[in-house]
Protein backbone atom coordinates (compact mmCIF):
# COMPACT_ATOMS: atom_id res chain seq x y z
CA UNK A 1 6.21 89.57 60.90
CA UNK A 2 6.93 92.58 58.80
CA UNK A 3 7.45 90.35 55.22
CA UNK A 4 3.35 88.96 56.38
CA UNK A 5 2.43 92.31 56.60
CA UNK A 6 3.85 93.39 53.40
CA UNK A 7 2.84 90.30 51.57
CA UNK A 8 -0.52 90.35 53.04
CA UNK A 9 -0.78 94.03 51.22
CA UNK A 10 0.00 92.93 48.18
CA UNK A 11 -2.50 90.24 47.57
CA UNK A 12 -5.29 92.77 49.60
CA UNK A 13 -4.15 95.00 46.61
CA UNK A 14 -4.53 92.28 44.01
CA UNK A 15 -7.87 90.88 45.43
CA UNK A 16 -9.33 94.66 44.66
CA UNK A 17 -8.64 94.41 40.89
CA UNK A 18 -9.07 90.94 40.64
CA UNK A 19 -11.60 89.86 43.67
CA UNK A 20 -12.50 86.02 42.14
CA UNK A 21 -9.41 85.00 42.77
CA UNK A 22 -9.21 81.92 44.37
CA UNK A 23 -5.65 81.66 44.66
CA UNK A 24 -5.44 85.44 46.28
CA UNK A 25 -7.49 83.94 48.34
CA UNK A 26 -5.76 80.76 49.18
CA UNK A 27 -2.33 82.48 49.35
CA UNK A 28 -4.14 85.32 51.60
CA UNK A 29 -5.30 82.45 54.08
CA UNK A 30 -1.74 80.74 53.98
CA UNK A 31 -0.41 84.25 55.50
CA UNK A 32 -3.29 84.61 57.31
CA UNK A 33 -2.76 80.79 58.95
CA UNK A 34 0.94 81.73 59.50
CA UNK A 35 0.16 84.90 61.24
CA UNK A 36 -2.13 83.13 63.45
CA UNK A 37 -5.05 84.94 62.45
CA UNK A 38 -7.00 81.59 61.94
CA UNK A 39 -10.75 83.30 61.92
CA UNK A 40 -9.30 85.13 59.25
CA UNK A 41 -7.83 82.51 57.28
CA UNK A 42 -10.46 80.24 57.74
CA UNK A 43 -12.53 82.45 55.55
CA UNK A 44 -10.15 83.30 52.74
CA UNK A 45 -9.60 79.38 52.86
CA UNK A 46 -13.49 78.83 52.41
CA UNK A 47 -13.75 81.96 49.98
CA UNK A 48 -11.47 79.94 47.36
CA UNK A 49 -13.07 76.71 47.82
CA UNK A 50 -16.42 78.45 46.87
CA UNK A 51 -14.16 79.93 44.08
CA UNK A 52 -13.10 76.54 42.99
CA UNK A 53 -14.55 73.38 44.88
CA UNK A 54 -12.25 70.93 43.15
CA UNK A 55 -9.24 71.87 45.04
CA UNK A 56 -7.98 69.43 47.07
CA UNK A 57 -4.74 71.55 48.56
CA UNK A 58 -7.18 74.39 50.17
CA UNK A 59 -9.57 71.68 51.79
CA UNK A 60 -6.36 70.08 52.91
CA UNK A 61 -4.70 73.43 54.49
CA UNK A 62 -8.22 74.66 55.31
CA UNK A 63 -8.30 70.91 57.12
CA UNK A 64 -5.01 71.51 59.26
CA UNK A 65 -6.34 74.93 59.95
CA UNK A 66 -9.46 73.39 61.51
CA UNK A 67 -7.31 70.71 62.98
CA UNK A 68 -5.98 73.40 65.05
CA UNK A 69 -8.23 75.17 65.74
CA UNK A 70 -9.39 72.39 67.67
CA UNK A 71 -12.56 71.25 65.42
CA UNK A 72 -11.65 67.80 64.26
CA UNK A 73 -15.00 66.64 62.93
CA UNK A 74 -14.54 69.80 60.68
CA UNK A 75 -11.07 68.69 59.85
CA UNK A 76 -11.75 65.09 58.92
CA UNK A 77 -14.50 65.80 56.63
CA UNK A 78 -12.22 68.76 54.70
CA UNK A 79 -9.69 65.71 54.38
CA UNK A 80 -12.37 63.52 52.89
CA UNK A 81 -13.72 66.13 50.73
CA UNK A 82 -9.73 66.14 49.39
CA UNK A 83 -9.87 62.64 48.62
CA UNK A 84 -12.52 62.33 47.04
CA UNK A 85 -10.47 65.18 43.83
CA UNK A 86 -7.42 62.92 44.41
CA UNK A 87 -7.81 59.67 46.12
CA UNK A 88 -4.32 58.30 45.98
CA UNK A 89 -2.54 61.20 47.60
CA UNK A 90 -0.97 59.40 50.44
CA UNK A 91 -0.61 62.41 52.77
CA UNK A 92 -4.16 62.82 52.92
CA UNK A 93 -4.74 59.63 54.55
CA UNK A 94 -2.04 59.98 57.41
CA UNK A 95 -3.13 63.85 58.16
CA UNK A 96 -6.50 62.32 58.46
CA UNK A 97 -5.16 58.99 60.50
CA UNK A 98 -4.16 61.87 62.98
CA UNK A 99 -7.15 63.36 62.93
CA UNK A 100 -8.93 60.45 63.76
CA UNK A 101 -6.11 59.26 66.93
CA UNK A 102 -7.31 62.61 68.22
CA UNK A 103 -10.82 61.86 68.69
CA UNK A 104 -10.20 57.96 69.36
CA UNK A 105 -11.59 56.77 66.50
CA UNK A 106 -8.79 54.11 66.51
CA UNK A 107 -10.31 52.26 63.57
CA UNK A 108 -11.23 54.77 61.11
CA UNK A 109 -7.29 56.07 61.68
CA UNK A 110 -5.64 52.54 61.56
CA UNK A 111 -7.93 51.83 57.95
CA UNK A 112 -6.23 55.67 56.76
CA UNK A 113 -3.16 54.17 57.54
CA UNK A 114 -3.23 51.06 56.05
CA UNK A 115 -3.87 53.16 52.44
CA UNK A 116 -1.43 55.38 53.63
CA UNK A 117 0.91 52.57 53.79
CA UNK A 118 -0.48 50.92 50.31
CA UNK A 119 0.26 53.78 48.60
CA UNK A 120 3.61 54.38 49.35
CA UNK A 121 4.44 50.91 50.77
CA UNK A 122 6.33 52.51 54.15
CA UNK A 123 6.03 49.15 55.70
CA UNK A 124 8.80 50.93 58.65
CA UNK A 125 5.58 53.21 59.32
CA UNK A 126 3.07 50.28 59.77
CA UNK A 127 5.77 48.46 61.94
CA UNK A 128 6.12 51.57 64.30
CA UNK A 129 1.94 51.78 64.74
CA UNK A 130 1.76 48.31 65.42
CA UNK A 131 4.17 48.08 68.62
CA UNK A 132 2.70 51.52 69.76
CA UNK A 133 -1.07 50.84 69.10
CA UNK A 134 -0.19 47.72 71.24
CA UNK A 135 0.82 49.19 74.76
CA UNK A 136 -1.66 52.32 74.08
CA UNK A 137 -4.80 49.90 73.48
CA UNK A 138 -6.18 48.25 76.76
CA UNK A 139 -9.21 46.81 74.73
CA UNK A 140 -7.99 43.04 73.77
CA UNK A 141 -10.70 43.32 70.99
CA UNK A 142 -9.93 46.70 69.61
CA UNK A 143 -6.25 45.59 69.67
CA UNK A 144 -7.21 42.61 67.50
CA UNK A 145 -8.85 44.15 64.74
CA UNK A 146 -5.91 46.27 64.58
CA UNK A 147 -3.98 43.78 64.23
CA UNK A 148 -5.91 41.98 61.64
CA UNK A 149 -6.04 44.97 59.72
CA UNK A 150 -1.94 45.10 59.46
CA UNK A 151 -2.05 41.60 58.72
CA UNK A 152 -4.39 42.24 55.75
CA UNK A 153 -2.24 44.82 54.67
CA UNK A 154 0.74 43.05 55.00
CA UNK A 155 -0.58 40.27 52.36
CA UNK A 156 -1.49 43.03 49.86
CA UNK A 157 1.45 44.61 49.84
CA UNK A 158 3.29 40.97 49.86
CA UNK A 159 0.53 40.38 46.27
């Protein structure tokens, strides 16, 4: 705890000669987030995104941080806000797939996968999801979509 504390005085003493800095701030919220003081890092994390909206890596750690915190609608739309500065950055789409398995929304997180597996062609990952999704999923229907989805995925990747 002690190299937090000391690091976490350092970039307090930085912030008070150079107080626009986003990535003080970031870096403040990483310690912050590691310390567990989430209230705490969830504001340096939203100071640097004021600082600099285009930043896809704080609205992705500001993202998990919500996604801990508990507040997954919060978390999801930090993750979309990330894709939209980089759209082909494949571990947006699988934090966000997880997101979305932990509110149900079985469909919005099987169509994050399926980019997820596009973009880096981890057909293994798509395999695992498919034999998992199928014992977890008592809807017949739901199941089938799924299941169409892979398929359609498994001809683009086959293109």
């Amino acid at each position: 705890m002690r190299n937090f504390n000391e690091a976490l005085s350092f970039i307090n003493q930085a912030l008070v000669i150079k107080p626009t800095d986003r990535n003080f701030f970031r870096n403040r919220g990483a310690i912050h987030n590691n310390m567990g003081n989430h209230d705490a890092a969830l504001a340096d994390y939203s100071r640097a995104i004021e600082l600099n909206i285009r930043n896809p890596n704080v609205y992705r750690q500001r993202g998990l941080l919500f996604r801990r915190m508990g507040k997954n609608k919060e978390a999801v739309n930090d993750l979309t806000a990330a894709l939209q500065i980089t759209p082909n950055d494949p571990r947006l789409f699988l934090h966000r797939a997880e997101m979305h398995l932990d509110m149900h929304n079985f469909l919005d997180a099987m169509g994050d996968i399926v980019e997820y597996v596009r973009l880096t062609g981890d057909e293994e990952l798509l395999a695992e999801i498919q034999e998992e999704w199928s014992l977890l999923l008592p809807d017949v229907e739901l199941y089938n979509q799924l299941r169409q989805l892979v398929e359609l995925l498994n001809a683009i990747l086959e293109e």
